[in-house]
C-alpha atoms as a PDB file:
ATOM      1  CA  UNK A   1    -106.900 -37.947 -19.865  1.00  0.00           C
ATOM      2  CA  UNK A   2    -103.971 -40.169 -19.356  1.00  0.00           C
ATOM      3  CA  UNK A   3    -101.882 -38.391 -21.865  1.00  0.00           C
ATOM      4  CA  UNK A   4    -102.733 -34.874 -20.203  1.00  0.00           C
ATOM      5  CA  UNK A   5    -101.518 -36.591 -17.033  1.00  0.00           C
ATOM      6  CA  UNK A   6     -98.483 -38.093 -18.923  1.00  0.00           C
ATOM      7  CA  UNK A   7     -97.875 -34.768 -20.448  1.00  0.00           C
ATOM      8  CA  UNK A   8     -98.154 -32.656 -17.422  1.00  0.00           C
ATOM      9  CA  UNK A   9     -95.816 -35.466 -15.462  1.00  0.00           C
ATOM     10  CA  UNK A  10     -93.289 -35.216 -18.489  1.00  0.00           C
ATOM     11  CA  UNK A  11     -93.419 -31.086 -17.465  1.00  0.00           C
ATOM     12  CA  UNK A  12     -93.226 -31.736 -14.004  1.00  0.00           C
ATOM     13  CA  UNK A  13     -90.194 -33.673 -14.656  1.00  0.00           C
ATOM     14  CA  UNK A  14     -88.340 -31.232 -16.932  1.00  0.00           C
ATOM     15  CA  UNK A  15     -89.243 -27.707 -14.734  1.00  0.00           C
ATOM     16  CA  UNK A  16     -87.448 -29.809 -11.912  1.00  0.00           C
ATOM     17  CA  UNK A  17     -85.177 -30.830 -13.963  1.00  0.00           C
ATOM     18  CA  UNK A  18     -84.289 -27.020 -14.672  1.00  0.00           C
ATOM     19  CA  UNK A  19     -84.852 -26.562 -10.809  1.00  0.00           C
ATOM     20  CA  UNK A  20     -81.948 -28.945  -9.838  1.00  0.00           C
ATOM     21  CA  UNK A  21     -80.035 -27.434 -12.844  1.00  0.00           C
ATOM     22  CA  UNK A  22     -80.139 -24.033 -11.350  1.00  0.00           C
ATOM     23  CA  UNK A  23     -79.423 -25.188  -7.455  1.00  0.00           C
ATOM     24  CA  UNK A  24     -76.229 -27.100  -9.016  1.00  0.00           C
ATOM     25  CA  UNK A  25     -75.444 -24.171 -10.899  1.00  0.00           C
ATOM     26  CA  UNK A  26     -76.013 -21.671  -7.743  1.00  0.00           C
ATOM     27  CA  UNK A  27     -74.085 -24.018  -5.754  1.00  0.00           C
ATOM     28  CA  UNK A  28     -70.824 -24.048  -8.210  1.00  0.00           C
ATOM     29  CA  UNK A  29     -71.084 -20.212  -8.611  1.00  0.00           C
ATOM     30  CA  UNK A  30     -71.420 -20.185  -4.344  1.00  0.00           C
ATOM     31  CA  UNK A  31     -68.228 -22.627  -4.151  1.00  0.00           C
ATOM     32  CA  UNK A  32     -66.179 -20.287  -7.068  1.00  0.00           C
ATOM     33  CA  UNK A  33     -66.597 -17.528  -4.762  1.00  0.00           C
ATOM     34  CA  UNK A  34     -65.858 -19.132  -1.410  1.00  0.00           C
ATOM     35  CA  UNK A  35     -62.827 -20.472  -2.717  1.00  0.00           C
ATOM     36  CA  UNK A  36     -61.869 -16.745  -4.286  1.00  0.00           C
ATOM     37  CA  UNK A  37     -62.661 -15.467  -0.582  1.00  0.00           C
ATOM     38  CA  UNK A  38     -60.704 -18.578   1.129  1.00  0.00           C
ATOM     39  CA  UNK A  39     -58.039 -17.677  -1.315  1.00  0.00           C
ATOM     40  CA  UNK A  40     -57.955 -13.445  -0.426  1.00  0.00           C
ATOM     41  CA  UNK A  41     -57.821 -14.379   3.545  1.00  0.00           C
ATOM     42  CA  UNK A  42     -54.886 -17.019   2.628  1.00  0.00           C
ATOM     43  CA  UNK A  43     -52.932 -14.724   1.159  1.00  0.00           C
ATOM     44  CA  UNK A  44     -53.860 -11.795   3.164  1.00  0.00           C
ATOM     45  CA  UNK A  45     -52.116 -14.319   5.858  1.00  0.00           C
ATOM     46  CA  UNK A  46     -49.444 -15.255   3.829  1.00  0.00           C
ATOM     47  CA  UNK A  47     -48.094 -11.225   3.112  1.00  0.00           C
ATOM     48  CA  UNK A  48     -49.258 -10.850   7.397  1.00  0.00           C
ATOM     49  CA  UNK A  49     -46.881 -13.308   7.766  1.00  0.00           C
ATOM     50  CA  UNK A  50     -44.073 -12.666   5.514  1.00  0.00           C
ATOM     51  CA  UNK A  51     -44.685  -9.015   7.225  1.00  0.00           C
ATOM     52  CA  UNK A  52     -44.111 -10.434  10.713  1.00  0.00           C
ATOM     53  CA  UNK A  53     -41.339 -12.496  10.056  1.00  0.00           C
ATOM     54  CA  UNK A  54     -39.554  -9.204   8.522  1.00  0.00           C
ATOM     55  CA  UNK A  55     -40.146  -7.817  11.696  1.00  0.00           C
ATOM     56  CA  UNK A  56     -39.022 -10.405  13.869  1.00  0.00           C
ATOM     57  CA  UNK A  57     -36.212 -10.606  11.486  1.00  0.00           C
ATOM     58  CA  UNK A  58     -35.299  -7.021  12.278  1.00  0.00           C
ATOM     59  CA  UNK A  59     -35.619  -7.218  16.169  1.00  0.00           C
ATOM     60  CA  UNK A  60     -33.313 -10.206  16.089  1.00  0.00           C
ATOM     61  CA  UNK A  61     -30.850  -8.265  13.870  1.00  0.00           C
ATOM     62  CA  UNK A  62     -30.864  -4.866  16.152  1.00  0.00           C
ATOM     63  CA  UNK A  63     -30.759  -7.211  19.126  1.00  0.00           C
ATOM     64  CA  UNK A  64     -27.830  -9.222  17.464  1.00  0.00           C
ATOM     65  CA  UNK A  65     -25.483  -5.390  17.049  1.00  0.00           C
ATOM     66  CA  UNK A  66     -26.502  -4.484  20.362  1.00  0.00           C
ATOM     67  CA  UNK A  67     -25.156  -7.984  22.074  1.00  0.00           C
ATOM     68  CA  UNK A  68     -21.967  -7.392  19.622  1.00  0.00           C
ATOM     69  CA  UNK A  69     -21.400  -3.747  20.380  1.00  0.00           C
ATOM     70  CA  UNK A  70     -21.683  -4.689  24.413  1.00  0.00           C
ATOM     71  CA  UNK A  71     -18.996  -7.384  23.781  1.00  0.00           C
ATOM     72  CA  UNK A  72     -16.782  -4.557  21.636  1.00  0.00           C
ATOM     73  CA  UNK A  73     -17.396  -2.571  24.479  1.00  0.00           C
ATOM     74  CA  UNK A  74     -16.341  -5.108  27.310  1.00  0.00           C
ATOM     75  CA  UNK A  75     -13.683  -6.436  25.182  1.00  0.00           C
ATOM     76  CA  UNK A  76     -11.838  -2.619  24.874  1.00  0.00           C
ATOM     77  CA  UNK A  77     -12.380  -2.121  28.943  1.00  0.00           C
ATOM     78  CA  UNK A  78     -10.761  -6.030  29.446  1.00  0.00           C
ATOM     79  CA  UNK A  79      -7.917  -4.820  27.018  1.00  0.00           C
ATOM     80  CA  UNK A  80      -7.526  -1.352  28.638  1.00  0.00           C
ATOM     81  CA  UNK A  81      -7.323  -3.166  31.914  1.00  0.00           C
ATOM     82  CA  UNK A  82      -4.639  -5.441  30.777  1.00  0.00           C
ATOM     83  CA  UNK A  83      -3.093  -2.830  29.054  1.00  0.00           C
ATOM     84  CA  UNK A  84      -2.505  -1.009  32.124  1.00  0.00           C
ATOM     85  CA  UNK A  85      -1.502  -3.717  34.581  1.00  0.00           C
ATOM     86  CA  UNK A  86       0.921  -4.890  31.805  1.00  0.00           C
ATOM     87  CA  UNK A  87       2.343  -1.173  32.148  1.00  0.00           C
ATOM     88  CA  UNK A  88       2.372  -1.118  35.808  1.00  0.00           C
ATOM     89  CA  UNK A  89       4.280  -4.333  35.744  1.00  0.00           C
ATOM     90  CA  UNK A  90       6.578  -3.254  33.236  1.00  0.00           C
ATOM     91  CA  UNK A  91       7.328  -0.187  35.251  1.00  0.00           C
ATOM     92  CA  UNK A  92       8.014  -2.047  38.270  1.00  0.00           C
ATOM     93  CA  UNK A  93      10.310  -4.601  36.585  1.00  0.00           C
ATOM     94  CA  UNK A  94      12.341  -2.622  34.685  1.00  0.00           C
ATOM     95  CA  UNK A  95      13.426   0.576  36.583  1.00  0.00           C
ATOM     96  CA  UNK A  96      16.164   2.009  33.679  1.00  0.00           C
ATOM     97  CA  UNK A  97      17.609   5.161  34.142  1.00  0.00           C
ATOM     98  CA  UNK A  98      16.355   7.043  31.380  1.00  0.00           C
ATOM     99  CA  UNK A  99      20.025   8.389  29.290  1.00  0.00           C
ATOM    100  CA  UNK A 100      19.645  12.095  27.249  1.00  0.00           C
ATOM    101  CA  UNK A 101      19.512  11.185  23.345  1.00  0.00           C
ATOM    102  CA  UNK A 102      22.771  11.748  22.151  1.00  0.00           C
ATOM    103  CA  UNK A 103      23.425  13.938  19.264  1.00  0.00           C
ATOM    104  CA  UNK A 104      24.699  13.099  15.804  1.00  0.00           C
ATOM    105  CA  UNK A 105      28.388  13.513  15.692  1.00  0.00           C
ATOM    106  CA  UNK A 106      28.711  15.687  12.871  1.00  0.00           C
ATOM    107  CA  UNK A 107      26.638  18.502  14.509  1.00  0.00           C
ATOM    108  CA  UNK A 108      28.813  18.198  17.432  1.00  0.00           C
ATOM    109  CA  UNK A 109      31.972  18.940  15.730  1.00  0.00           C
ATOM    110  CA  UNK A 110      33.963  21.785  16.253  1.00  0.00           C
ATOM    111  CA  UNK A 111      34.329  24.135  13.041  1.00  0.00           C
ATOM    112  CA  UNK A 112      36.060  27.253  12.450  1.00  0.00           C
ATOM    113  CA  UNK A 113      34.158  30.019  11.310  1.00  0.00           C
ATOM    114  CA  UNK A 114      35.114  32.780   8.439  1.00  0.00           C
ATOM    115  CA  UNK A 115      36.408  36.304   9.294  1.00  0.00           C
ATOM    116  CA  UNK A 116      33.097  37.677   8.517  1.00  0.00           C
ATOM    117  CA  UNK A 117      30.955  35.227  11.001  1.00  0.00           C
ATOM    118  CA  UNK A 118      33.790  35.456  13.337  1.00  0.00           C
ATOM    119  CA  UNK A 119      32.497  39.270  13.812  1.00  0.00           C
ATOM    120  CA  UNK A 120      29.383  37.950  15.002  1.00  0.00           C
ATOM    121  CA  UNK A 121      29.737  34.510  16.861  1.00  0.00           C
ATOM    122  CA  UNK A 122      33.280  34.902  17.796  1.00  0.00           C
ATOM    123  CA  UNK A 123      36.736  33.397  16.270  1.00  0.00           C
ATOM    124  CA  UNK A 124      37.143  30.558  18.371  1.00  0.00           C
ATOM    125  CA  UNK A 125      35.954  26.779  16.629  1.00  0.00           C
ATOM    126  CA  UNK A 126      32.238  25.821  17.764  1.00  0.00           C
ATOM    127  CA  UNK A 127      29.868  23.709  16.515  1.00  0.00           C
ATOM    128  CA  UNK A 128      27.169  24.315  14.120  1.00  0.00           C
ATOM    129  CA  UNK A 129      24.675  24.135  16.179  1.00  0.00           C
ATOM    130  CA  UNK A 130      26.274  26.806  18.211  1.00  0.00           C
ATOM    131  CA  UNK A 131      26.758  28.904  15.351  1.00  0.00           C
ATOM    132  CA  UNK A 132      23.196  28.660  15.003  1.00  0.00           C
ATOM    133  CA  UNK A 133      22.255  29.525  18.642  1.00  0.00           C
ATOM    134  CA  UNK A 134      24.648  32.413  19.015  1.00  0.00           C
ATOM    135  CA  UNK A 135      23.487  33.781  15.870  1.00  0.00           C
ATOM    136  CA  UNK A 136      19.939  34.163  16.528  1.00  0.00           C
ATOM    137  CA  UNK A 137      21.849  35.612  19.530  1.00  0.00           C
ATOM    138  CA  UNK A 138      22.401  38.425  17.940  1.00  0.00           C
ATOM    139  CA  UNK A 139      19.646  38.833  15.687  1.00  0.00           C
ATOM    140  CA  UNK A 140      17.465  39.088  18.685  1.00  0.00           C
ATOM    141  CA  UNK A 141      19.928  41.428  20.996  1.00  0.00           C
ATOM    142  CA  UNK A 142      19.922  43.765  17.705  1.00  0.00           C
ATOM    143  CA  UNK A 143      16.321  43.627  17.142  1.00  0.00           C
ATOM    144  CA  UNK A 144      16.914  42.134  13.162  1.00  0.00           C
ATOM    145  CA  UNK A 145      13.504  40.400  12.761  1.00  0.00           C
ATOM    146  CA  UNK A 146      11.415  42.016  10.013  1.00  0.00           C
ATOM    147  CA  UNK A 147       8.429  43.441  12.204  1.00  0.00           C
ATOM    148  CA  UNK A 148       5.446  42.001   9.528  1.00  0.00           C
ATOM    149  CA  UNK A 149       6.990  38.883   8.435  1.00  0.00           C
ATOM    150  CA  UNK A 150       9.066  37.620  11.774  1.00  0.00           C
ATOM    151  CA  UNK A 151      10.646  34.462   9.129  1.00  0.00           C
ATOM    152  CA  UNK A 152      12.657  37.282   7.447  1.00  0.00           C
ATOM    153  CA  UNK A 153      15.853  38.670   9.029  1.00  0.00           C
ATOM    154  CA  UNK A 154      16.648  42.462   7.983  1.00  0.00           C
ATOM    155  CA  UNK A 155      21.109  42.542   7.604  1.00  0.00           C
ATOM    156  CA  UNK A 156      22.628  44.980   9.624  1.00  0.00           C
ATOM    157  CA  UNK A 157      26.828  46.121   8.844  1.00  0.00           C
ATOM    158  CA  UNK A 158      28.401  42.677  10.361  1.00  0.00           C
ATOM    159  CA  UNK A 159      25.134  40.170   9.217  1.00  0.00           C
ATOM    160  CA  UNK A 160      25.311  41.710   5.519  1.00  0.00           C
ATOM    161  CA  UNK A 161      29.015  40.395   5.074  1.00  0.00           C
ATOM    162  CA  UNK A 162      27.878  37.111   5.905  1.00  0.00           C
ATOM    163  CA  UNK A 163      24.488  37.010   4.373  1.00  0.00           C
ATOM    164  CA  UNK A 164      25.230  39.100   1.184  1.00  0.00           C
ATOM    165  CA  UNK A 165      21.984  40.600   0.912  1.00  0.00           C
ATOM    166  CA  UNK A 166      19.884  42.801   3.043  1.00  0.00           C
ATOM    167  CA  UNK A 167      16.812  40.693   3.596  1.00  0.00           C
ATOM    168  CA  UNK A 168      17.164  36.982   4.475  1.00  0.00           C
ATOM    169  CA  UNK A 169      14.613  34.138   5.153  1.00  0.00           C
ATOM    170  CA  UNK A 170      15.308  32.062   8.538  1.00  0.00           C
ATOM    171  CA  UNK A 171      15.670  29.387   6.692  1.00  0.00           C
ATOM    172  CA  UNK A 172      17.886  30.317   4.240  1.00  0.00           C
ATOM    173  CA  UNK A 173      20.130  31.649   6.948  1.00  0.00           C
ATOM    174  CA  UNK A 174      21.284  27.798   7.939  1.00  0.00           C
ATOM    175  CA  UNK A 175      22.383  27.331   4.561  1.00  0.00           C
ATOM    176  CA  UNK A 176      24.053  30.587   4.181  1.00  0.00           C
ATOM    177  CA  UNK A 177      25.904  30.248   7.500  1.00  0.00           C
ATOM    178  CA  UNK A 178      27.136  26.806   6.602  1.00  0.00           C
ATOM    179  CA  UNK A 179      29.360  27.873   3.613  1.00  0.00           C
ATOM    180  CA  UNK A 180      31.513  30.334   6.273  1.00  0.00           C
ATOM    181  CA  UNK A 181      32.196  27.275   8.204  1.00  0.00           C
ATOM    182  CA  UNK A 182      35.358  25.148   7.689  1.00  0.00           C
END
């Protein structure tokens, strides 16, 4: 009898033995997927956070172009402001009577036209800006413009001796004109 009661203590032993085993190994596997779980929420907290920092990243940056586009703003209205009281001093300091541009000196001289432009502008010496003027004159008086293209002038008798063709471009009247003039 003492060996069956050795033998059945000596299975005792061993089935909790395997018991304890199997707790221990229930408790790892229960650990393993804590930690996998505790791991998930981590990093589902990490990306949450990397998301709101984006975010608050973003708000700061539109905030940031607003601020600068409200100083842009106030610095162009302080500038336009100074601008114009600069102008109104300037005005009130300097009161210069304002001259008529002169004209170049070479326009301005007197030059005697040909016998054939003398038909048209007259014999006397003018300048060529004159000639100009008192040409178109004429063309307008005598109703020379081409009707469809008004940059063409049509020669009548007196224009044809000067121009030396029938049609003539505005244009190339100027340079025309200039070679009758000495």
């Amino acid at each position: 009898m003492a060996k069956k009661k050795a033998t059945k203590k000596k299975a005792a032993k061993k089935v909790a033995k395997k018991a304890t085993k199997k707790k221990v190994a229930k408790k790892a596997t229960k650990k393993k997927v804590a930690k996998k779980a505790t791991k998930k929420k981590v990093a589902k907290k990490a990306t949450k956070k990397k998301v709101a920092k984006k975010a608050t990243k973003k708000k700061v940056a539109k905030k940031a172009t607003k601020k600068k586009a409200t100083k842009k703003a106030a610095k162009k209205a302080t500038k336009k402001v100074a601008k114009k009281a600069t102008k109104k001093a300037a005005k009130k300091t300097t009161t210069k009577k304002k001259t008529k541009r002169k004209p170049n000196a070479a326009f301005m001289r007197p030059l005697i036209p040909s016998a054939a432009l003398s038909a048209v502008v007259g014999d006397k010496p003018i300048p060529r800006t004159e000639v100009v003027k008192k040409l178109w004159q004429y063309i307008k008086k005598h109703d020379l413009q081409d009707p469809k293209n008004r940059r063409n002038i049509v020669a009548d008798t007196k224009l044809k001796l000067v121009f030396g063709k029938n049609v003539v471009s505005m244009f190339e009247m100027t340079k025309i004109v200039s070679k009758h003039l000495k």
